[in-house]
C-alpha atoms as a PDB file:
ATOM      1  CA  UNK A   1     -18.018   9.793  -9.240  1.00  0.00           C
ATOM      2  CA  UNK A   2     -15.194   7.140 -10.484  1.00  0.00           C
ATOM      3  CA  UNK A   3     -11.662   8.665 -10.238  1.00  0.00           C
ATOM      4  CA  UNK A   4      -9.365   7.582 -13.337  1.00  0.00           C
ATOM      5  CA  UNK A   5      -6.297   6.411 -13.340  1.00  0.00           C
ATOM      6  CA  UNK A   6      -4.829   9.946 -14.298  1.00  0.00           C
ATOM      7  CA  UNK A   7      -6.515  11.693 -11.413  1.00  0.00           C
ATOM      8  CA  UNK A   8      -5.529   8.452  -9.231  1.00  0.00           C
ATOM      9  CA  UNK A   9      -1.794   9.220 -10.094  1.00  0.00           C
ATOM     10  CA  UNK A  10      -2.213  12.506  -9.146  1.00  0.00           C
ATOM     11  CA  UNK A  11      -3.371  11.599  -5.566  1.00  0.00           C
ATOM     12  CA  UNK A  12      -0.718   9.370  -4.960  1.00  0.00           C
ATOM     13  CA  UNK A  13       2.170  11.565  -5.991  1.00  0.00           C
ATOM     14  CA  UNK A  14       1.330  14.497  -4.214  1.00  0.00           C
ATOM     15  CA  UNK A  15      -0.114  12.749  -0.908  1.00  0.00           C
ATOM     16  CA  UNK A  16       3.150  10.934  -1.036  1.00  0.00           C
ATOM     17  CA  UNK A  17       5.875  12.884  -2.611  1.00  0.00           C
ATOM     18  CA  UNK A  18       6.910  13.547   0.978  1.00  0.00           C
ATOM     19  CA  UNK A  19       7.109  10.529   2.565  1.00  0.00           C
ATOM     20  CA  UNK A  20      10.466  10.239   4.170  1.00  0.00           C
ATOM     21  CA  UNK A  21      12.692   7.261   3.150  1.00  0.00           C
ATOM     22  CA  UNK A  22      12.847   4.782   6.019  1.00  0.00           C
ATOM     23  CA  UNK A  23      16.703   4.492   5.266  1.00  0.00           C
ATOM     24  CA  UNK A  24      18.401   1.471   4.210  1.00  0.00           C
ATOM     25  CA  UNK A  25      18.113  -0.404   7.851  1.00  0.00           C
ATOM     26  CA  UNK A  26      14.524   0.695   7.630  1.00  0.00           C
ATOM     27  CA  UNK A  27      14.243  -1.263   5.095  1.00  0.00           C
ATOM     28  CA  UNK A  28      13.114  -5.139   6.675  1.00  0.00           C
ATOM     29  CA  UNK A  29      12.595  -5.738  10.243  1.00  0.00           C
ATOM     30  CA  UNK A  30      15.239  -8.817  10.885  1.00  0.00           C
ATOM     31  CA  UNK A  31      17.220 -11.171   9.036  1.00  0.00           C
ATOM     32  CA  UNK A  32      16.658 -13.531   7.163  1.00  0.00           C
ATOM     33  CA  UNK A  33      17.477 -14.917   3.728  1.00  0.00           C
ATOM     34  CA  UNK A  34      13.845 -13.340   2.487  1.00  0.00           C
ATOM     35  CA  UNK A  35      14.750 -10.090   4.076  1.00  0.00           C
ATOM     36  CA  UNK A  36      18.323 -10.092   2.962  1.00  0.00           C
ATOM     37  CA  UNK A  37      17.033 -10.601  -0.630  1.00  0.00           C
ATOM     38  CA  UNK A  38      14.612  -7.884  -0.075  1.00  0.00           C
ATOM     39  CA  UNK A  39      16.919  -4.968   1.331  1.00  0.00           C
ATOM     40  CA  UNK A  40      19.643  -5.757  -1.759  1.00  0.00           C
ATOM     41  CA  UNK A  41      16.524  -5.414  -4.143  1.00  0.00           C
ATOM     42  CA  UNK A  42      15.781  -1.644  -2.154  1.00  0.00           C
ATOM     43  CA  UNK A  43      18.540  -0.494  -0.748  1.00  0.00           C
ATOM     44  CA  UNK A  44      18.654   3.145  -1.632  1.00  0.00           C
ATOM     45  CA  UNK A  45      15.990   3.265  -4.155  1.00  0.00           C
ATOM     46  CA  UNK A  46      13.692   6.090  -4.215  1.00  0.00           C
ATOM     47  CA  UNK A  47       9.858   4.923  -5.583  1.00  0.00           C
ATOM     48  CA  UNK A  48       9.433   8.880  -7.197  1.00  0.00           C
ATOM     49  CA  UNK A  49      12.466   6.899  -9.186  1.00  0.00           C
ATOM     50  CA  UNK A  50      10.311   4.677 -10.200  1.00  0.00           C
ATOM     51  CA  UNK A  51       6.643   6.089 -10.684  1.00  0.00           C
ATOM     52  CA  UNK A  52       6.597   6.103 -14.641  1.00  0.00           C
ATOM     53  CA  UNK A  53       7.510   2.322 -14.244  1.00  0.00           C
ATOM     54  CA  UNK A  54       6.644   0.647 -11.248  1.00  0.00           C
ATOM     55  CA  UNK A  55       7.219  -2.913 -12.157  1.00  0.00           C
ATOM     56  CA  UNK A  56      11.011  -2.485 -12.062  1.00  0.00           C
ATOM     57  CA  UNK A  57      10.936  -2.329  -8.748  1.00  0.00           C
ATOM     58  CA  UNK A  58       7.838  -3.947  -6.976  1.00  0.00           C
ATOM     59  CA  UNK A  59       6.773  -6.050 -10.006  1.00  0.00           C
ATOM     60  CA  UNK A  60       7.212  -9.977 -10.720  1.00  0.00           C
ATOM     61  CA  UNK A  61       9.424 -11.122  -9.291  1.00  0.00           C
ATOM     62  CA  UNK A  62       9.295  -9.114  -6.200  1.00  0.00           C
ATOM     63  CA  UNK A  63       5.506  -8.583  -6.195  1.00  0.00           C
ATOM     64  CA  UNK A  64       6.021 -10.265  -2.391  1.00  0.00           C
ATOM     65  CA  UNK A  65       8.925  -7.811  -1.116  1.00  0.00           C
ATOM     66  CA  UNK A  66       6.198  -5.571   0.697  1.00  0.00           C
ATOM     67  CA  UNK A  67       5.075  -9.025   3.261  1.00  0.00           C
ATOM     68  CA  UNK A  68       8.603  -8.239   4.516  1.00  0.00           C
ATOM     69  CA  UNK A  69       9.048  -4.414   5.051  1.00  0.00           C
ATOM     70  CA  UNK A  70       8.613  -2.685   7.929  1.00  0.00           C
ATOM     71  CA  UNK A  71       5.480  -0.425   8.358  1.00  0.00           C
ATOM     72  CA  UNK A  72       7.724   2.730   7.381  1.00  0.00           C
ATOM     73  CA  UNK A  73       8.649   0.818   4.097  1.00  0.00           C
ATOM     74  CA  UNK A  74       5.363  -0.081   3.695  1.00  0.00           C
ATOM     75  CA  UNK A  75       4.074   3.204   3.406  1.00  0.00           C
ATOM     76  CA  UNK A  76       7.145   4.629   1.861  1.00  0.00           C
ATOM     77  CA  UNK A  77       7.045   1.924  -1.432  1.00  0.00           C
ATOM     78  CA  UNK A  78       2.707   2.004  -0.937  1.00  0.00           C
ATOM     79  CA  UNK A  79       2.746   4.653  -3.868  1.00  0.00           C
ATOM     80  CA  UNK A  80       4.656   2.188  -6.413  1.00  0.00           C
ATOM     81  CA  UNK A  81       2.467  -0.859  -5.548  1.00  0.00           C
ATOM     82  CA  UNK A  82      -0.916   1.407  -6.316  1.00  0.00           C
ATOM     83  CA  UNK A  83       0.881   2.689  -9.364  1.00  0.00           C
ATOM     84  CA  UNK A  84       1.311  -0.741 -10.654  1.00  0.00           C
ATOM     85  CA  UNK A  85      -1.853  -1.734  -9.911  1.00  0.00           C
ATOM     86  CA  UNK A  86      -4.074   1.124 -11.407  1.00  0.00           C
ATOM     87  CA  UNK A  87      -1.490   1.166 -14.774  1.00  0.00           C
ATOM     88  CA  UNK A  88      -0.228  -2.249 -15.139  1.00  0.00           C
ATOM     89  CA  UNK A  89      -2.974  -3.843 -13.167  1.00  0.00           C
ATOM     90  CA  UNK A  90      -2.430  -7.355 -15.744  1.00  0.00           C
ATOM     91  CA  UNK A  91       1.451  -7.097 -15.443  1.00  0.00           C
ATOM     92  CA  UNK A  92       1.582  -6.137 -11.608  1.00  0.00           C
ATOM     93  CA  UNK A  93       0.019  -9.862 -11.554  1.00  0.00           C
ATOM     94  CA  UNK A  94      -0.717 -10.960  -7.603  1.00  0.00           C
ATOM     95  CA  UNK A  95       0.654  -7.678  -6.258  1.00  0.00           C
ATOM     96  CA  UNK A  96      -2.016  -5.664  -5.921  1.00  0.00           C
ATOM     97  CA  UNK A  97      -3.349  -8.915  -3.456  1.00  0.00           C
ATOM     98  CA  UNK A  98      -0.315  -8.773  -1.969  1.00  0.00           C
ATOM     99  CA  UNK A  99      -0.677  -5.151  -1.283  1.00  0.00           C
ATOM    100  CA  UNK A 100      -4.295  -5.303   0.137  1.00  0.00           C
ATOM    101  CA  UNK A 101      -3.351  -8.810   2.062  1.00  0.00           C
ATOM    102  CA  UNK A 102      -0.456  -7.003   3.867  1.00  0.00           C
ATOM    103  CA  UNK A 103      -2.728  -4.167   5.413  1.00  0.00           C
ATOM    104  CA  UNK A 104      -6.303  -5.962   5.599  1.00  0.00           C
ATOM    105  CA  UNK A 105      -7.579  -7.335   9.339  1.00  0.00           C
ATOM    106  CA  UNK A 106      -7.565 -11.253   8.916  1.00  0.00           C
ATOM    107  CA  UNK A 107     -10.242 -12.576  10.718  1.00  0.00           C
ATOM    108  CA  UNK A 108      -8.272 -16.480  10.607  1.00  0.00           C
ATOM    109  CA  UNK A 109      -5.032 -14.836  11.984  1.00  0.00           C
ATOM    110  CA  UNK A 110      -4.679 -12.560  14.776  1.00  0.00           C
ATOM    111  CA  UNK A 111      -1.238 -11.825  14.918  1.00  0.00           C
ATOM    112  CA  UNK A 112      -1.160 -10.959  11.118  1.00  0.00           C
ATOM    113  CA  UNK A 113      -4.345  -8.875  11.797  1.00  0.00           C
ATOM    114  CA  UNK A 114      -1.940  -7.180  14.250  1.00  0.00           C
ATOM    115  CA  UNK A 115       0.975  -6.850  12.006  1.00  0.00           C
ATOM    116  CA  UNK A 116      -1.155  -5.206   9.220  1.00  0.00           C
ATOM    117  CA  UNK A 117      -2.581  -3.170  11.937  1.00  0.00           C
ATOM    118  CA  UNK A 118       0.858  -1.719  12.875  1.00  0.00           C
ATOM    119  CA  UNK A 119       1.459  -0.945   8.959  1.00  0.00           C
ATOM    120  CA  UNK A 120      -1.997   0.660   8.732  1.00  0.00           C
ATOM    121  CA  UNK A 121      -0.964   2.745  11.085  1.00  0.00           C
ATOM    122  CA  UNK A 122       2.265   4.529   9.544  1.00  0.00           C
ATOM    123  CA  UNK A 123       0.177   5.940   7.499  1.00  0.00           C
ATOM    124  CA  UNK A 124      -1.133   9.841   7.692  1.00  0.00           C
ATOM    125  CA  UNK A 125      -4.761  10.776   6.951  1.00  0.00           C
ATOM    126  CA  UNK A 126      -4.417  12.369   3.724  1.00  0.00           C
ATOM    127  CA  UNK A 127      -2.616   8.905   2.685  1.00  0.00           C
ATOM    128  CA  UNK A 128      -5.359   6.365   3.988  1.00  0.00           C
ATOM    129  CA  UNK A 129      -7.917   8.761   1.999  1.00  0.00           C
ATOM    130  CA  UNK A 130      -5.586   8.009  -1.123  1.00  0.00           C
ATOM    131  CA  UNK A 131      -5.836   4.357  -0.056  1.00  0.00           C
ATOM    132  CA  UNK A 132      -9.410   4.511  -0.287  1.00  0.00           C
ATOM    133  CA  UNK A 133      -9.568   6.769  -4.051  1.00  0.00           C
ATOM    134  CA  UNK A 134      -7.388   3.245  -4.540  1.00  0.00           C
ATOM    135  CA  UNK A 135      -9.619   0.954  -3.659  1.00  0.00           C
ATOM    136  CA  UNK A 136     -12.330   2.508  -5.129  1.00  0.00           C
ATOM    137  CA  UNK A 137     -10.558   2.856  -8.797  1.00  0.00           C
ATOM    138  CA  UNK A 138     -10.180  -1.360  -8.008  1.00  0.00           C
ATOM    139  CA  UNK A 139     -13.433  -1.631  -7.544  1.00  0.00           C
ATOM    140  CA  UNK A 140     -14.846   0.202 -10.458  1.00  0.00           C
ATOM    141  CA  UNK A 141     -11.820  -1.015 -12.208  1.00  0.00           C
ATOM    142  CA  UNK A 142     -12.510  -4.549 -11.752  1.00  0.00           C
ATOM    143  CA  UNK A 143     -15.448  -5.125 -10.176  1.00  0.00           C
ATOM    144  CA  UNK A 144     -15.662  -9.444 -11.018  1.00  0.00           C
ATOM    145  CA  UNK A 145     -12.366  -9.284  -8.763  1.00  0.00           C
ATOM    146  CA  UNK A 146     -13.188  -6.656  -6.254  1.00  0.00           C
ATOM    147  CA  UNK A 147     -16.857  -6.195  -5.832  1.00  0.00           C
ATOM    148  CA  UNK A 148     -18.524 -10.157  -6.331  1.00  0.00           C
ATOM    149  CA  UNK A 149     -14.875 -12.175  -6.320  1.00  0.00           C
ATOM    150  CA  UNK A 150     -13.615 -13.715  -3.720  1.00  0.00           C
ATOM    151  CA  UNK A 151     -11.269 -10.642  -2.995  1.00  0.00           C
ATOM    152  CA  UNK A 152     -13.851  -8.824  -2.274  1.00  0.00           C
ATOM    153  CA  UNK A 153     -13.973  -9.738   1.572  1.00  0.00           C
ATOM    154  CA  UNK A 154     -10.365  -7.810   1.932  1.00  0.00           C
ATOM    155  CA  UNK A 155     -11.042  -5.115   0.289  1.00  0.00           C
ATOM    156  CA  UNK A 156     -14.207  -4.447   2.732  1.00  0.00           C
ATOM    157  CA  UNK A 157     -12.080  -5.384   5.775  1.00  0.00           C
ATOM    158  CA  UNK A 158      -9.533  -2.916   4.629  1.00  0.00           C
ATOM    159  CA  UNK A 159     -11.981   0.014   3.746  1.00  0.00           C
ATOM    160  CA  UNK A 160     -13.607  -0.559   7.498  1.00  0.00           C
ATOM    161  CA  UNK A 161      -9.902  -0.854   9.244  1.00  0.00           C
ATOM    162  CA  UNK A 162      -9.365   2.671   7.153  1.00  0.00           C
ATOM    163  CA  UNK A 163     -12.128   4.087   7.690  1.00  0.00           C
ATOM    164  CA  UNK A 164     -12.063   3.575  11.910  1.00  0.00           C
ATOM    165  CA  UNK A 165      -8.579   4.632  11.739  1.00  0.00           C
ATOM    166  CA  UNK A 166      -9.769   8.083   9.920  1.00  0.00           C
ATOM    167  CA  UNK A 167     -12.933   8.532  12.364  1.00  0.00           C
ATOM    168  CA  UNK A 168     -10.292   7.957  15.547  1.00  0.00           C
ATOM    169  CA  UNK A 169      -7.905  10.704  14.006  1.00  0.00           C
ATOM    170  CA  UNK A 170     -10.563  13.161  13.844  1.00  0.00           C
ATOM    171  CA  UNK A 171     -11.527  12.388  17.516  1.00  0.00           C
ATOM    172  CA  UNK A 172      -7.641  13.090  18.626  1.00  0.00           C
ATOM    173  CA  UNK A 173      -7.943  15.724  16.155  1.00  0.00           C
ATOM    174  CA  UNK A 174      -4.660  15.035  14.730  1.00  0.00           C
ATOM    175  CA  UNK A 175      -3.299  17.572  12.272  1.00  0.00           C
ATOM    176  CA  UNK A 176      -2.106  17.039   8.323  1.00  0.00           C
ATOM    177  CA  UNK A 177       1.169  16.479   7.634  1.00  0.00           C
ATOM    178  CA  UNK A 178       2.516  19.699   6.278  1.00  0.00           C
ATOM    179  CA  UNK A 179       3.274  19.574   2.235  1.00  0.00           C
END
């Protein structure tokens, strides 16, 4: 059964409403011009702030801010990029790609494979299931970009690299976070 966006929201608020800001030198992982610009753009903002609008924040022009945040960041601002993309998929422009680029395995690049791996990681069980509920709604959402386009090669990396990471987790048997 296809979730909707409603029950999509849902997931992603509650999975996430908990997800500890990364504080603001937790931000981006050195310096540099792109990072500076990055951490004044964050700095102190809260994405439940931003939920009912998520293109303030991670939209045009900052659609790329998440290739320069460090995996807690990542996962911290994750719920605002899905939000975009599920509500304001149009608007959010090339930030869902951006989104799905920055976590996918890249068979060309094997130390990017290893930084998304790294980000993939932060994550806690109950979030990479809302990760796949995501991909899913972008699939049945927009299947001529997802499903036969040419993005459809990340989004089946990223649903394997998800999926192995959920099948090790239930091998080490490690627990939920607590809500």
């Amino acid at each position: 059964m296809a979730i909707n966006a409603a029950q999509l929201r849902r997931e992603i608020e509650e999975v996430f409403a908990l997800v500890p800001y990364p504080g603001d030198d937790g931000i981006v992982g050195h310096k540099c011009w792109e990072c500076d610009e990055v951490l004044a753009q964050y700095k102190g903002k809260r994405w439940q702030d931003y939920k009912d609008r998520p293109l303030d924040l991670v939209g045009p022009p900052n659609r790329q801010a998440c290739s320069f945040f460090t995996p807690e960041a990542f996962r911290y601002y994750a719920p605002l990029a899905m939000l975009a993309a599920s509500d304001f998929f149009n608007e959010a422009d090339l930030l869902t790609d951006y989104f799905i680029w920055n976590l996918s395995p890249w068979e060309s690049d094997m130390e990017r494979t290893a930084e998304n791996a790294v980000r993939l990681a932060a994550f806690a069980p109950t979030e990479l299931r809302v990760l796949l509920l995501f991909l899913d709604f972008l699939k049945d959402r927009h299947p001529l970009d997802y499903v036969t386009g040419p993005k459809k090669g990340e989004v089946a990396s990223l649903r394997k690299a998800i999926t192995t990471r959920l099948e090790g987790a239930k091998k080490e048997n490690i627990p939920r976070p607590e809500k």
